[in-house]
Every structure is written in C-alpha cells, then in structure tokens.
C-alpha atoms as a PDB file:
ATOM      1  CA  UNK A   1      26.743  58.289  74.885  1.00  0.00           C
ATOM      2  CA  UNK A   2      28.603  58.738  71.315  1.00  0.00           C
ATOM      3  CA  UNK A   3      31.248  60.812  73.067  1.00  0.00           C
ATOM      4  CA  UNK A   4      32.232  57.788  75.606  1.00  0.00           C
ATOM      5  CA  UNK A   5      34.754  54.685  75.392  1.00  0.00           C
ATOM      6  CA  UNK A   6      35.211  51.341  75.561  1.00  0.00           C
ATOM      7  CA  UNK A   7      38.428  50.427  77.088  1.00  0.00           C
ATOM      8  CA  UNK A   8      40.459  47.056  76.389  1.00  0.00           C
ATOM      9  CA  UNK A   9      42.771  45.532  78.121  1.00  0.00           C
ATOM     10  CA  UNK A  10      44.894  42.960  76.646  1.00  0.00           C
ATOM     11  CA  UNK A  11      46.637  40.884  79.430  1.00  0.00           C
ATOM     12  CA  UNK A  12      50.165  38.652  78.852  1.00  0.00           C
ATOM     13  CA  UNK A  13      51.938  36.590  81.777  1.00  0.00           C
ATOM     14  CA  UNK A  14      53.719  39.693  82.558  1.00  0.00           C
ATOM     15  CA  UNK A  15      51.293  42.675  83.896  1.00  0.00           C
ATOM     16  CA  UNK A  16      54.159  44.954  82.747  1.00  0.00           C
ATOM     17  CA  UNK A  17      53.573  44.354  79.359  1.00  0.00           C
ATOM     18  CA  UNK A  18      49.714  44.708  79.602  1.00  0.00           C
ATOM     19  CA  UNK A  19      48.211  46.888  76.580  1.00  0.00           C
ATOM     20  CA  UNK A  20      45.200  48.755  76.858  1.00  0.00           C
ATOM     21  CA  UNK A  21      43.099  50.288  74.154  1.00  0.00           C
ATOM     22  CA  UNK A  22      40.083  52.634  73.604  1.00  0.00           C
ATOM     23  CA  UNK A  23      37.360  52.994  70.983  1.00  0.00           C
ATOM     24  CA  UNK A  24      34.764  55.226  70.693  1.00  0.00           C
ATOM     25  CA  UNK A  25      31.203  53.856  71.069  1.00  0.00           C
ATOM     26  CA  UNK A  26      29.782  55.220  68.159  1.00  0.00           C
ATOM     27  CA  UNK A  27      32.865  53.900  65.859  1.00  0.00           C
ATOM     28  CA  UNK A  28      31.841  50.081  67.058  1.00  0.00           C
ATOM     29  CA  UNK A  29      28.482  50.941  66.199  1.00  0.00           C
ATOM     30  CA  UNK A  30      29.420  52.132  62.813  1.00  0.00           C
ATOM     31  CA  UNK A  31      31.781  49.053  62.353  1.00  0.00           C
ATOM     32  CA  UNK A  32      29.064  46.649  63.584  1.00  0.00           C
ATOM     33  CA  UNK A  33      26.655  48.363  60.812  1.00  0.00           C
ATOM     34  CA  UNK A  34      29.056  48.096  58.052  1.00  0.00           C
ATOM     35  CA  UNK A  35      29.907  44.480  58.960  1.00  0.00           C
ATOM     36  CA  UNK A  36      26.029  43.535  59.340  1.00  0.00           C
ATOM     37  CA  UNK A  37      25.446  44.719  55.600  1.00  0.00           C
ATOM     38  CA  UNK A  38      28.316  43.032  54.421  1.00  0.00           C
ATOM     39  CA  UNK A  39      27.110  39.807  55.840  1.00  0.00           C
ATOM     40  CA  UNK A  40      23.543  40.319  53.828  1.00  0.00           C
ATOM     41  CA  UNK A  41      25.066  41.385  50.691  1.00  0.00           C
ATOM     42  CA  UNK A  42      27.319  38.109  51.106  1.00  0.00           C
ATOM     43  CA  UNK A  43      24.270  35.941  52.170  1.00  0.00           C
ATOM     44  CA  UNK A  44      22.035  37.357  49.140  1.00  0.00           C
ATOM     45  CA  UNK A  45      25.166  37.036  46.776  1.00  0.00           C
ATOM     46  CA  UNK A  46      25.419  33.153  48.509  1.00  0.00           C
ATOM     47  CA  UNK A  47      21.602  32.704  47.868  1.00  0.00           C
ATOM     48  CA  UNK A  48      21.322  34.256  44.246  1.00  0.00           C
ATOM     49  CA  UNK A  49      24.372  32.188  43.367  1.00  0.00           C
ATOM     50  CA  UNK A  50      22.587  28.839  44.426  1.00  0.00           C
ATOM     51  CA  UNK A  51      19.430  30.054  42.975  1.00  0.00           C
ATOM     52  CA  UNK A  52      21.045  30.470  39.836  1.00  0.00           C
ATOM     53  CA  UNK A  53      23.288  27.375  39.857  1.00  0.00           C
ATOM     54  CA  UNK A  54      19.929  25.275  40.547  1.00  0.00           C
ATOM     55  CA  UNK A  55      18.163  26.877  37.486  1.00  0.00           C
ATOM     56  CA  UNK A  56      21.403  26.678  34.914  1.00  0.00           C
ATOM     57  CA  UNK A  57      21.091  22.704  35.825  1.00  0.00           C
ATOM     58  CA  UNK A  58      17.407  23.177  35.263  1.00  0.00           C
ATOM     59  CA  UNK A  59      17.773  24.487  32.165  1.00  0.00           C
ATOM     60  CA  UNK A  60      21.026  22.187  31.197  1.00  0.00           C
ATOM     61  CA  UNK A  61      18.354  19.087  32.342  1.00  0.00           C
ATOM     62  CA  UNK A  62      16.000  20.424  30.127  1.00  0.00           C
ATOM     63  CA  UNK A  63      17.707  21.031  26.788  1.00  0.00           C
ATOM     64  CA  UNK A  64      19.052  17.690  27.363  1.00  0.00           C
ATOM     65  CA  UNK A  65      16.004  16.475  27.235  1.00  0.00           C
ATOM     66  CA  UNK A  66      14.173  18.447  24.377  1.00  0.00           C
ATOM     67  CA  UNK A  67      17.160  17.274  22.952  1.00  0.00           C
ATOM     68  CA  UNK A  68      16.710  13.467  23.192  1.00  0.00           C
ATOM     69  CA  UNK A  69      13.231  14.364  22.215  1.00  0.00           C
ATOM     70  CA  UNK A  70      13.907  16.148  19.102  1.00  0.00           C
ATOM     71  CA  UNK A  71      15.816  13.200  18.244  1.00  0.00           C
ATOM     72  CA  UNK A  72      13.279  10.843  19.018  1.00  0.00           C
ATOM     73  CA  UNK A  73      10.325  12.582  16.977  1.00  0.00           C
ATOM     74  CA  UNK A  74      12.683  13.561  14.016  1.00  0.00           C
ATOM     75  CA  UNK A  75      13.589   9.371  13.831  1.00  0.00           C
ATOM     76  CA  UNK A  76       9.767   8.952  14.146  1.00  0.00           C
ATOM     77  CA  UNK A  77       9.072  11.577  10.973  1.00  0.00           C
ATOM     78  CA  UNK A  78      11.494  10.040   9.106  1.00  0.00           C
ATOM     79  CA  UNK A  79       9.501   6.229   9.911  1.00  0.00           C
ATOM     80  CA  UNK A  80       6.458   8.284   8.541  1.00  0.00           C
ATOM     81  CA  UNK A  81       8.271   8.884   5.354  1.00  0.00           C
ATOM     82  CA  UNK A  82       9.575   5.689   4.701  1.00  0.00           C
ATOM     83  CA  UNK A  83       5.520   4.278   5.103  1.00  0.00           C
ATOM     84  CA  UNK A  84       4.875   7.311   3.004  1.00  0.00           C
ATOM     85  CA  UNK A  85       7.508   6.316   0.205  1.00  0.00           C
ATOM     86  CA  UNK A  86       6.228   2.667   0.391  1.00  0.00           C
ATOM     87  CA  UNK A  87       2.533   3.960   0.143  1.00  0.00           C
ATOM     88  CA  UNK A  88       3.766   5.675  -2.902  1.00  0.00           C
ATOM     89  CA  UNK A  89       5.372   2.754  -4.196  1.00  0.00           C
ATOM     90  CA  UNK A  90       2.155   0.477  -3.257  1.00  0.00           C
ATOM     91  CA  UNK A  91       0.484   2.986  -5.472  1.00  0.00           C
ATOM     92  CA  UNK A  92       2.375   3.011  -8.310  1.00  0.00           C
ATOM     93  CA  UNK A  93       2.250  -1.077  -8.326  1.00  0.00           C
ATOM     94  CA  UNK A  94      -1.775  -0.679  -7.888  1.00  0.00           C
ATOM     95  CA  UNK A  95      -1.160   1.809 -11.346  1.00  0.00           C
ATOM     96  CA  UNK A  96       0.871  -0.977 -13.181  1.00  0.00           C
ATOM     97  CA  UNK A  97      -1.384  -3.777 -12.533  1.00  0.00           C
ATOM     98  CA  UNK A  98      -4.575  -2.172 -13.749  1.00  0.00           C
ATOM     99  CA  UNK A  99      -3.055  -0.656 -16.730  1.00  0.00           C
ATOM    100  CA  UNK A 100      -1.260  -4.500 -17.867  1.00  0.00           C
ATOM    101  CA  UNK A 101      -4.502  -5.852 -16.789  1.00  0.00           C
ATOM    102  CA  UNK A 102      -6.375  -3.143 -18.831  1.00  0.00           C
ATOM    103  CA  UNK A 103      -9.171  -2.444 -15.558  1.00  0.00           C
ATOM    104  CA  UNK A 104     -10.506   1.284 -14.460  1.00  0.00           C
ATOM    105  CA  UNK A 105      -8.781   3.625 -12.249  1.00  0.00           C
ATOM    106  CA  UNK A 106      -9.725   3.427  -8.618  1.00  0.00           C
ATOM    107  CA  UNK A 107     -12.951   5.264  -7.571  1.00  0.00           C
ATOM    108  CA  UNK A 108     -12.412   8.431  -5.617  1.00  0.00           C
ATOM    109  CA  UNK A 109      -8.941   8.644  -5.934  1.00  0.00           C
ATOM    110  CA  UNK A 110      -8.165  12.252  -4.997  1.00  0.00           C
ATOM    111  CA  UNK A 111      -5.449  14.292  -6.680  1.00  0.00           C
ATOM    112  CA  UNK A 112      -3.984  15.295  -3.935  1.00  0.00           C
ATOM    113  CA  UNK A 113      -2.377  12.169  -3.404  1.00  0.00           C
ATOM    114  CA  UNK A 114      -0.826  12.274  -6.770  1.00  0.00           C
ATOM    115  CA  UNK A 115       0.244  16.014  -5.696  1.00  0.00           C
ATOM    116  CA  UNK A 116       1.516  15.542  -2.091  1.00  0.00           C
ATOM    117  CA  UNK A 117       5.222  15.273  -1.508  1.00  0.00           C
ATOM    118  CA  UNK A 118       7.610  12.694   0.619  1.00  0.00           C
ATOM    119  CA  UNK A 119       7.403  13.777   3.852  1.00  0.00           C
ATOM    120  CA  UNK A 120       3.716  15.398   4.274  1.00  0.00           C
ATOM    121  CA  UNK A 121       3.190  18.437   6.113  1.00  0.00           C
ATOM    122  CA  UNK A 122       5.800  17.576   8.871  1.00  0.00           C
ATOM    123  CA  UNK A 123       9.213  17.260   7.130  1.00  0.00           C
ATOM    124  CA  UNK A 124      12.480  17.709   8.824  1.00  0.00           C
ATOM    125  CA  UNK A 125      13.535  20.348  11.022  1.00  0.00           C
ATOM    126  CA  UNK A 126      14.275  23.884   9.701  1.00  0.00           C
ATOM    127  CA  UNK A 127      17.231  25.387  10.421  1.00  0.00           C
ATOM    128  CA  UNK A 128      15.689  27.631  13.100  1.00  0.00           C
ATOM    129  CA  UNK A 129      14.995  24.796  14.974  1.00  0.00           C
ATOM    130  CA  UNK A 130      18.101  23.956  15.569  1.00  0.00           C
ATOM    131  CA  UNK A 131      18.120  26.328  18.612  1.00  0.00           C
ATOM    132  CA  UNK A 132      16.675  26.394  22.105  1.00  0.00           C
ATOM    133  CA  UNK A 133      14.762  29.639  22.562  1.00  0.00           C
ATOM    134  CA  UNK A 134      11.775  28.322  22.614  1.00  0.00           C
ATOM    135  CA  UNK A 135      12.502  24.509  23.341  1.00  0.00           C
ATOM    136  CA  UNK A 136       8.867  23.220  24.461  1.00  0.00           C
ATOM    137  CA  UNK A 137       6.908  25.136  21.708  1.00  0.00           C
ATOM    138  CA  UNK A 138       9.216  24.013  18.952  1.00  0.00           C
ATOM    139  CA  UNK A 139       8.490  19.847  20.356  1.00  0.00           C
ATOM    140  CA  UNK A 140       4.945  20.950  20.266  1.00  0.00           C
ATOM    141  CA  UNK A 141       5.029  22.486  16.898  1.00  0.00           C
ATOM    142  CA  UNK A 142       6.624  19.213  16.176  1.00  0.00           C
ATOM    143  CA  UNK A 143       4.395  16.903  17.722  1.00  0.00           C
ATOM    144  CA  UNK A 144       1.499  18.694  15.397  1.00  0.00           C
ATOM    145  CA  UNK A 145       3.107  18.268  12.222  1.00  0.00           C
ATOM    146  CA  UNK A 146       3.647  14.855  12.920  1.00  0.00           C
ATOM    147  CA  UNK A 147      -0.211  14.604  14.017  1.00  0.00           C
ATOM    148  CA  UNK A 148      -0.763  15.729  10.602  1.00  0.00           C
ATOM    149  CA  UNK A 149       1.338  13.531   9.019  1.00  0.00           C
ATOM    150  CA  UNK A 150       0.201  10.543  10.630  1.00  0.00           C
ATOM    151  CA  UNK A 151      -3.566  11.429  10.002  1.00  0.00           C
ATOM    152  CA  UNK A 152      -2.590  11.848   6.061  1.00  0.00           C
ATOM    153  CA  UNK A 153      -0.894   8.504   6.418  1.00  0.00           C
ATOM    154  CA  UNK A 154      -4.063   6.938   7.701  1.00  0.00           C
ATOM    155  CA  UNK A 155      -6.324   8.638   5.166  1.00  0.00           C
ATOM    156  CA  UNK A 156      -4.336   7.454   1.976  1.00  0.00           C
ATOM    157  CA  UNK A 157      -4.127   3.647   3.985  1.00  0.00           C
ATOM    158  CA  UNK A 158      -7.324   3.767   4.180  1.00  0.00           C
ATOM    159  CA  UNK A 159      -7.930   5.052   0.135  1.00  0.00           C
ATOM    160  CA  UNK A 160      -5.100   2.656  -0.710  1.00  0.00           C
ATOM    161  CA  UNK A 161      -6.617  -0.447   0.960  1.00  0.00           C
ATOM    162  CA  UNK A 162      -9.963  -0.178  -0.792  1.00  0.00           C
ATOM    163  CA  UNK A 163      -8.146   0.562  -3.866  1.00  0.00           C
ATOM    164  CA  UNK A 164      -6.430  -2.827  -3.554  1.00  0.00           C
ATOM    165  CA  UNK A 165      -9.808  -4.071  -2.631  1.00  0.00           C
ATOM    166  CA  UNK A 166     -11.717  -2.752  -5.473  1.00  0.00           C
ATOM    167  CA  UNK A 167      -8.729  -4.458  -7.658  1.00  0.00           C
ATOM    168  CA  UNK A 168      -8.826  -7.639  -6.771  1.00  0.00           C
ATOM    169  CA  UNK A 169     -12.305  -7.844  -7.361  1.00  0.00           C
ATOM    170  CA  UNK A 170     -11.737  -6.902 -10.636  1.00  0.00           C
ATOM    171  CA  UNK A 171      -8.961  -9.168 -11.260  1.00  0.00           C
ATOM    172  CA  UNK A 172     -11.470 -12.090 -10.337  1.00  0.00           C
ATOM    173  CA  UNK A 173     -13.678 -10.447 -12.872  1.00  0.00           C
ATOM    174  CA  UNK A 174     -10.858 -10.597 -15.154  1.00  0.00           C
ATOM    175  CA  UNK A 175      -9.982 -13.694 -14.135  1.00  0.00           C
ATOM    176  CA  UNK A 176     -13.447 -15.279 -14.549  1.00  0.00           C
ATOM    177  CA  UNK A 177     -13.240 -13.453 -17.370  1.00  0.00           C
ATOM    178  CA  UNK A 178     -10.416 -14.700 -19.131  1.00  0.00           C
ATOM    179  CA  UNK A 179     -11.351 -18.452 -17.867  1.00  0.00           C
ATOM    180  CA  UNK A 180     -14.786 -18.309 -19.736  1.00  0.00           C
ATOM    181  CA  UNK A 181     -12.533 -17.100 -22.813  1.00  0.00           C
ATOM    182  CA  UNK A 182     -11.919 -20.291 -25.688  1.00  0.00           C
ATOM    183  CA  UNK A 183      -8.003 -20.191 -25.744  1.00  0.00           C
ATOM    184  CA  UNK A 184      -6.867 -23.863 -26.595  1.00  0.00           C
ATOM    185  CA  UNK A 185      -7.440 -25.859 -28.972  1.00  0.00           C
ATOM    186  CA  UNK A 186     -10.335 -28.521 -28.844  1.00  0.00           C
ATOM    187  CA  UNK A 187      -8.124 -31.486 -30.368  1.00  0.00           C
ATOM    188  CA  UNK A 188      -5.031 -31.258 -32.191  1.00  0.00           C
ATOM    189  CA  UNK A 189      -5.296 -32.246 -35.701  1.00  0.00           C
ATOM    190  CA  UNK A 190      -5.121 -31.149 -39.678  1.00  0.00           C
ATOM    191  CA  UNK A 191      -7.134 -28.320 -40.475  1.00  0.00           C
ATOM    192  CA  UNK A 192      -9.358 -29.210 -42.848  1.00  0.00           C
ATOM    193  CA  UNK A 193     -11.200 -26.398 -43.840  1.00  0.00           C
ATOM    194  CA  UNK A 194     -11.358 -22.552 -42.626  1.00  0.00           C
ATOM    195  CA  UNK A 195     -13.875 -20.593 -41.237  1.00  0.00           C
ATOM    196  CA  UNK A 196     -15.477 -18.361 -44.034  1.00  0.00           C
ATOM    197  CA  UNK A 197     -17.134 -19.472 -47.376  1.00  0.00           C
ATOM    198  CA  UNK A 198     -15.946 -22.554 -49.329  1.00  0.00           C
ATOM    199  CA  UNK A 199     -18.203 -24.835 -51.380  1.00  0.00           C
ATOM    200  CA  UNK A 200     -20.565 -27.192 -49.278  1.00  0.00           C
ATOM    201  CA  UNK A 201     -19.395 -30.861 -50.315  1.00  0.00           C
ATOM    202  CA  UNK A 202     -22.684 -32.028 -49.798  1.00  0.00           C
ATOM    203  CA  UNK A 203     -24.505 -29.584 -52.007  1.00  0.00           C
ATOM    204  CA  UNK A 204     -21.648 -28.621 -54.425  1.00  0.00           C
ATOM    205  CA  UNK A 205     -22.808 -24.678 -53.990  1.00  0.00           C
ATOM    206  CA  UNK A 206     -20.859 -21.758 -52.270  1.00  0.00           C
ATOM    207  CA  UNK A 207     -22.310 -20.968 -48.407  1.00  0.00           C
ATOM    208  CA  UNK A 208     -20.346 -19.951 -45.061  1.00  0.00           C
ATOM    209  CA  UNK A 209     -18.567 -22.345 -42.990  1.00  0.00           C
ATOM    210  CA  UNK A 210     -19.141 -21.077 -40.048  1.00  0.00           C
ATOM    211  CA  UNK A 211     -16.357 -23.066 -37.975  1.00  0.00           C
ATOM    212  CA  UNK A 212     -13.101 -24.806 -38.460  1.00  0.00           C
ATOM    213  CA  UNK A 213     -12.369 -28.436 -38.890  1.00  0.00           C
ATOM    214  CA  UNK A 214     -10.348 -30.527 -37.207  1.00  0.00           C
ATOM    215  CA  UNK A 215      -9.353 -33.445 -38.304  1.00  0.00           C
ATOM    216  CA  UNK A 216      -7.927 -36.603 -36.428  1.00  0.00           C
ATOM    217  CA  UNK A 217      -8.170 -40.209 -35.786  1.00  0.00           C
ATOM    218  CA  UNK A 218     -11.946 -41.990 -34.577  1.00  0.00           C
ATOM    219  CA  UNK A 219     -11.804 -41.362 -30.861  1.00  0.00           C
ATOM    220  CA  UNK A 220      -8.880 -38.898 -30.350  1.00  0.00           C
ATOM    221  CA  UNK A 221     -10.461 -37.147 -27.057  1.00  0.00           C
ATOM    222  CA  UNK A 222     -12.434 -33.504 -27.914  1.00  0.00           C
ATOM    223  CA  UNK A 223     -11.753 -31.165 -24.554  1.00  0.00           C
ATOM    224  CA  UNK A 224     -13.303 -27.885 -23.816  1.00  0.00           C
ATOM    225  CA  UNK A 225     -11.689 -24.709 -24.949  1.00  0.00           C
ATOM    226  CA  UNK A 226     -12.516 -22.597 -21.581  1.00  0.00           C
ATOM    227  CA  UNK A 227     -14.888 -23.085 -17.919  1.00  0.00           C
ATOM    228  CA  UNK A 228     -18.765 -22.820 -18.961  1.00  0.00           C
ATOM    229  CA  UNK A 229     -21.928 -24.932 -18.411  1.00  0.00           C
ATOM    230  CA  UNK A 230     -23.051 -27.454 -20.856  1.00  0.00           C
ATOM    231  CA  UNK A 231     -25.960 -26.292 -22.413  1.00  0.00           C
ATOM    232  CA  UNK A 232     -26.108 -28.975 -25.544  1.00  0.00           C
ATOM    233  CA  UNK A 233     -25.454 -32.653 -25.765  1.00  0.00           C
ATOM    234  CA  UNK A 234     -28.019 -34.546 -27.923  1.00  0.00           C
ATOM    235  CA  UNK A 235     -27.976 -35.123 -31.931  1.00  0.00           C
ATOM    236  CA  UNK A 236     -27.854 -32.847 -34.380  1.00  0.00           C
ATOM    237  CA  UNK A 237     -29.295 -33.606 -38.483  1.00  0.00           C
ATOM    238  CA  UNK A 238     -26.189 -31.751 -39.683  1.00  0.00           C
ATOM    239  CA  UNK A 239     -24.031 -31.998 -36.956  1.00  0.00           C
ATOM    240  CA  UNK A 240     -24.656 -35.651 -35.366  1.00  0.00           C
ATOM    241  CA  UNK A 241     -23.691 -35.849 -32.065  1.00  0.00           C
ATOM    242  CA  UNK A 242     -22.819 -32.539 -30.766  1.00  0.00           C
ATOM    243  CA  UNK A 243     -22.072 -30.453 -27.780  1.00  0.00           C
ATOM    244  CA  UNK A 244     -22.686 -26.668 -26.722  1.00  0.00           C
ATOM    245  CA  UNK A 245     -21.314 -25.389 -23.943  1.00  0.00           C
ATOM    246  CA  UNK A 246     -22.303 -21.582 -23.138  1.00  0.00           C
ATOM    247  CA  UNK A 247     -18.955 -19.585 -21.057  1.00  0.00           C
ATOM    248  CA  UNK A 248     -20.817 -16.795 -20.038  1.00  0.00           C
ATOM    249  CA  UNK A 249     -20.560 -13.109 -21.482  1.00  0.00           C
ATOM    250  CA  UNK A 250     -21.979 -13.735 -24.474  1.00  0.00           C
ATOM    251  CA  UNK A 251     -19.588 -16.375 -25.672  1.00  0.00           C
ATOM    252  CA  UNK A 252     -20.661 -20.531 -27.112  1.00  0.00           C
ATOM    253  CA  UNK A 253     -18.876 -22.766 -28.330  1.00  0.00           C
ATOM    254  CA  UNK A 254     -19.917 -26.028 -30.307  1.00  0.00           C
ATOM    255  CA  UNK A 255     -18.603 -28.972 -31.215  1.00  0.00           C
ATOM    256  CA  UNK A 256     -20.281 -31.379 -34.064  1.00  0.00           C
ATOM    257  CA  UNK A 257     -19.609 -34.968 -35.322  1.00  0.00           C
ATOM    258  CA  UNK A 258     -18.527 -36.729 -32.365  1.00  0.00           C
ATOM    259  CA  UNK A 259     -18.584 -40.164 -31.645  1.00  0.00           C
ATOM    260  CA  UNK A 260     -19.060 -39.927 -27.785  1.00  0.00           C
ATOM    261  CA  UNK A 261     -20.574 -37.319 -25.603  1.00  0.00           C
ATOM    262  CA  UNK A 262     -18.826 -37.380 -21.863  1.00  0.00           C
ATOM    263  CA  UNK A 263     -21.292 -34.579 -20.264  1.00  0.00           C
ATOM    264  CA  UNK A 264     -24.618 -33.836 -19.644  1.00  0.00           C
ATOM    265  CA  UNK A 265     -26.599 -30.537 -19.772  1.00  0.00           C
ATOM    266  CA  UNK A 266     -26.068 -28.789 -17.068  1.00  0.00           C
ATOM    267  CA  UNK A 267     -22.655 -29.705 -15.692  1.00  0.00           C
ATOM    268  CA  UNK A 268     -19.994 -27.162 -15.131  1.00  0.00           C
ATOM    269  CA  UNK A 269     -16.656 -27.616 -16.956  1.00  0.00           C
ATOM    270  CA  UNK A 270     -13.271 -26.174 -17.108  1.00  0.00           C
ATOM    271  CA  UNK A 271     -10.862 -25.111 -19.466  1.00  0.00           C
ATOM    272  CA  UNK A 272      -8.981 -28.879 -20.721  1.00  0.00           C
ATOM    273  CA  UNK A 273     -12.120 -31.094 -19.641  1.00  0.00           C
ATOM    274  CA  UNK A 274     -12.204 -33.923 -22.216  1.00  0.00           C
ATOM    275  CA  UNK A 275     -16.255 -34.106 -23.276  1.00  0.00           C
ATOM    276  CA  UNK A 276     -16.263 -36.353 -25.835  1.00  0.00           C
ATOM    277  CA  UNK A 277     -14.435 -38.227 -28.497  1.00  0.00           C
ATOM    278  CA  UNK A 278     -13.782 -37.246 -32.462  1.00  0.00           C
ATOM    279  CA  UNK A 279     -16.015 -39.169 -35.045  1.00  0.00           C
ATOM    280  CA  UNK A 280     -17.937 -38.977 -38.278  1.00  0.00           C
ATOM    281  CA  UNK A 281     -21.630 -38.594 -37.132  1.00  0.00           C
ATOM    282  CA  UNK A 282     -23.935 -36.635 -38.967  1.00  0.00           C
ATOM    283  CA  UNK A 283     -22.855 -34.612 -42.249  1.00  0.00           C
ATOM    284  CA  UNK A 284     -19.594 -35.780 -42.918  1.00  0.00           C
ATOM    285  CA  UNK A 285     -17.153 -37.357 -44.769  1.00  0.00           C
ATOM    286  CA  UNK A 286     -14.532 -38.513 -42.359  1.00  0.00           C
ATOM    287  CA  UNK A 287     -13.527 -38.445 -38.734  1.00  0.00           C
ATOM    288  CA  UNK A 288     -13.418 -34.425 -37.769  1.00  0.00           C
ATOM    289  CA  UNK A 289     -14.320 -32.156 -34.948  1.00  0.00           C
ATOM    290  CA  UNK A 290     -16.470 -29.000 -36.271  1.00  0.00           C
ATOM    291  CA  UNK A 291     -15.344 -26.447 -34.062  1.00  0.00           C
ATOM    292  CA  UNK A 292     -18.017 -23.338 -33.899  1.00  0.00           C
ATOM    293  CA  UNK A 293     -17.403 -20.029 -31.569  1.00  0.00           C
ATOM    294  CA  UNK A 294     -20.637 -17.544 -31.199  1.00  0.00           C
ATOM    295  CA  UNK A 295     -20.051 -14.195 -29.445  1.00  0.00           C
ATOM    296  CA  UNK A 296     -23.534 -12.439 -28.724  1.00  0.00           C
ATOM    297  CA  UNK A 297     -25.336 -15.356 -31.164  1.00  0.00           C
ATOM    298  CA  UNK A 298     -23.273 -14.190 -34.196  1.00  0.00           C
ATOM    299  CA  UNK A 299     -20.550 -16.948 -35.218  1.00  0.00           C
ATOM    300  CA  UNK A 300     -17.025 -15.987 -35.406  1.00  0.00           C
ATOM    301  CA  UNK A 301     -13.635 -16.950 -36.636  1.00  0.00           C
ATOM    302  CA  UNK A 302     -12.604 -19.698 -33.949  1.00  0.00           C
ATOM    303  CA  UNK A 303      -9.006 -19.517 -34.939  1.00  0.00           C
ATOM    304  CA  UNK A 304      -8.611 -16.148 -33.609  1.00  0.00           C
ATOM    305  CA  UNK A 305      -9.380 -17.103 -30.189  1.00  0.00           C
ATOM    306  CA  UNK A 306      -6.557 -20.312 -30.859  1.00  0.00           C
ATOM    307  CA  UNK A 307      -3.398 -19.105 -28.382  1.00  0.00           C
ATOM    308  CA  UNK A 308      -0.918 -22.000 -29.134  1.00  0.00           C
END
C-alpha cells in the first residue's frame, strides 16, 4: 500500500495541455500528519494566547481595583488621624481647664494615651506596599490596622467623654463653690474701722473687732456678699438688728446695725440680693454696716475676701 500512487490530473480547455501528477501514498500520509500537528500546536498556541489575554485583564482589573482601594482606606486612615489629633487636642483643653480651674486629674486616665502617637497602630503605607505581589493580603493587612485604629479611637472617646463628664461636674462644684464664696462688697461706704484689735468705744479697753465697718447714709441698701440661706434675722443686744446668712462649706457671714431686715430665715439668696437697709441699731454710734465673715465658726478678716 506505501509503495502505490495517487495520480492527478489537472485539466485546462485544451486536453493537450493536460498535466498529470503522482504522489506516493505514504508521502500524503506523512504530509497530512505534519499538517494535523501543526493545526493543534496553532489551536493550543490560539487557546493559551486567549487564556492568557483573559487573565492579564484579570489581573489589570484587579490592581485597578486594589488600587482604588488602597486609596480609599489610606484617605480613611488619614480621617482616623485627624479625629486622633483632635482627640489629642480635646485632651490637652480638658488639661488646661482643670489646671486654671485648680480640679484633680481625671480618674483612670491611662498612660498610654499620653504615650501613643498620631496615627495609632495603622499609619501610612510602607514603602513595600507600594507594590502588587501580594495585592489582597496587603488590603487585608490594611483593613486590620485600621480595625485597630478605630477600636483605640473608640476606647480613648469613650475615656475622653467621661473625662469631660467628670469635669463638668466639678466645675459646678466649683462653680457652686465659688457662688457660696463672699466676693463683693455688702454696701459701699468709708471704712471705719478694721478687722483686728482697736479699743472698744463703748468700754474704752483694747478687744478684737472681729469685722469691718462700713459706713454710709441711714438706709443706703445692705446686699449679700455671695448665694446662701438665711439663717439669722432677729435682734441682736450688741448688734441690733442683724442678719446671718450661712453659704455653705463652712463659710457665714453677718451683718449688724441695720435699720431694716428684707428676708426671713430660711430663704435662699444670691450673690447682690439687697436684705436690708444701713442704720444705727444696737451698739453704735452712727449709721454703719458691721460686716463679720466666719470660716469653720472662727471669724476672719472680711476684707480679704473683698474682690473690687
């Protein structure tokens, strides 16, 4: 069977020029073997080609998008800063207040906050992930430090918030504080005589006056020096017609020789309240307020407590 031919004939419009040709069988077979391979290693080039075109856009598709993520998360880290650098600042203030304002630290304030950077765990990129070898892991490594970050963020909210808390309700403290404080004065007026010792003109021998006086015209209006309760407003032998008024913390005051009382025991007063009117009742010599200041039941110099 190798050994025989295939003849061909090739025909024109003029049989005299007809051509004929012979091949061997086994040289078509060889030629149709040789073309058959051809044709797979061309289809399997064809199909690794496409195969590798679809992945390259794959892989083009998907740095393009780590990309825009990378971008995205990085502008979210550096949001997380920028809350971090105000919590910082927020801090500081809370620091500032309480030291002008002379109150304690906040309770439980870890150190770590003090010690912990801009930025937290998460930070920036470093400079080996700029690249794309490992694309996914480095979003995910990423998204963890961020995790980190936010749950730090939350943590010092959290301590910062009942810091702010815990301050303002010592700043009311404060506040009451200062309120219940004599500051003003009761009347304004000559100064008559000092608190300390000075000769009693009643009795001609030395002894402490333990007050100022003020002295004005009959009537001028007598106002509290700071909020408290009235706790006196009847007659006095010494002092006439007086009025105590307790502000809490251990402080009194008391005010002698009026000529009207305007309160009552028991009623609240601020800071300015006009109680009662200058006169000459009791010991005394001429129309004056005796101003008296008790801290803790001992009597002190009023005039120190006198801000304008």
């Amino acid at each position: 069977m190798d050994n025989k031919f295939l003849t061909f004939f090739i025909l024109s419009n003029d049989a005299a020029n007809a051509r004929q040709f012979k091949l061997k069988v086994k040289s078509l077979k060889i030629a149709g073997g040789i073309g058959a391979f051809f044709f797979l290693v061309l289809a399997f080039v064809v199909v690794d080609y496409s195969r590798i075109k679809y992945n390259t856009s794959e892989l083009y598709s998907l740095r393009k998008e780590t990309t825009a993520q990378k971008v995205e998360i990085q502008n979210f880290a550096g949001k997380i800063r920028d809350l971090e650098t105000r919590l910082a600042s927020l801090n500081i203030f809370d620091k500032k207040i309480r030291i002008i304002a002379n109150l304690d630290g906040p309770k439980n304030a870890p150190a770590q906050d003090q010690a912990m950077g801009l930025g937290g765990v998460g930070g920036g990129l470093s400079p080996d992930d700029q690249g794309f070898a490992t694309p996914k892991a480095k979003v995910n490594d990423l998204i963890e430090r961020m995790k980190s970050d936010i749950k730090q963020l939350e943590s010092r909210a959290n301590r910062q918030e009942s810091s702010f808390t815990e301050l303002q309700g010592q700043l009311v403290n404060k506040a009451s504080f200062l309120a219940s404080t004599p500051s003003i004065w009761p009347v304004r007026g000559w100064v008559t005589s000092t608190f300390g010792d000075r000769i009693n003109p009643f009795t001609g021998f030395n002894q402490l006056h333990n007050g100022m006086d003020i002295a004005n015209r009959m009537g001028t209006p007598i106002a509290a020096t700071a909020n408290g309760i009235v706790v006196q407003a009847d007659r006095d032998p010494g002092l006439g017609k007086v009025i105590g008024i307790s502000h809490g913390y251990g402080i009194k005051t008391v005010y002698g020789h009026l000529s009207e009382i305007h309160v009552r025991v028991g009623q609240k007063v601020k800071r300015g309240d006009k109680i009662g009117a200058m006169g000459s009742t009791g010991n005394s010599t001429g129309p004056h307020l005796h101003y008296q200041l008790s801290v803790n039941g001992v009597t002190v110099n009023p005039a120190k407590y006198l801000l304008n």
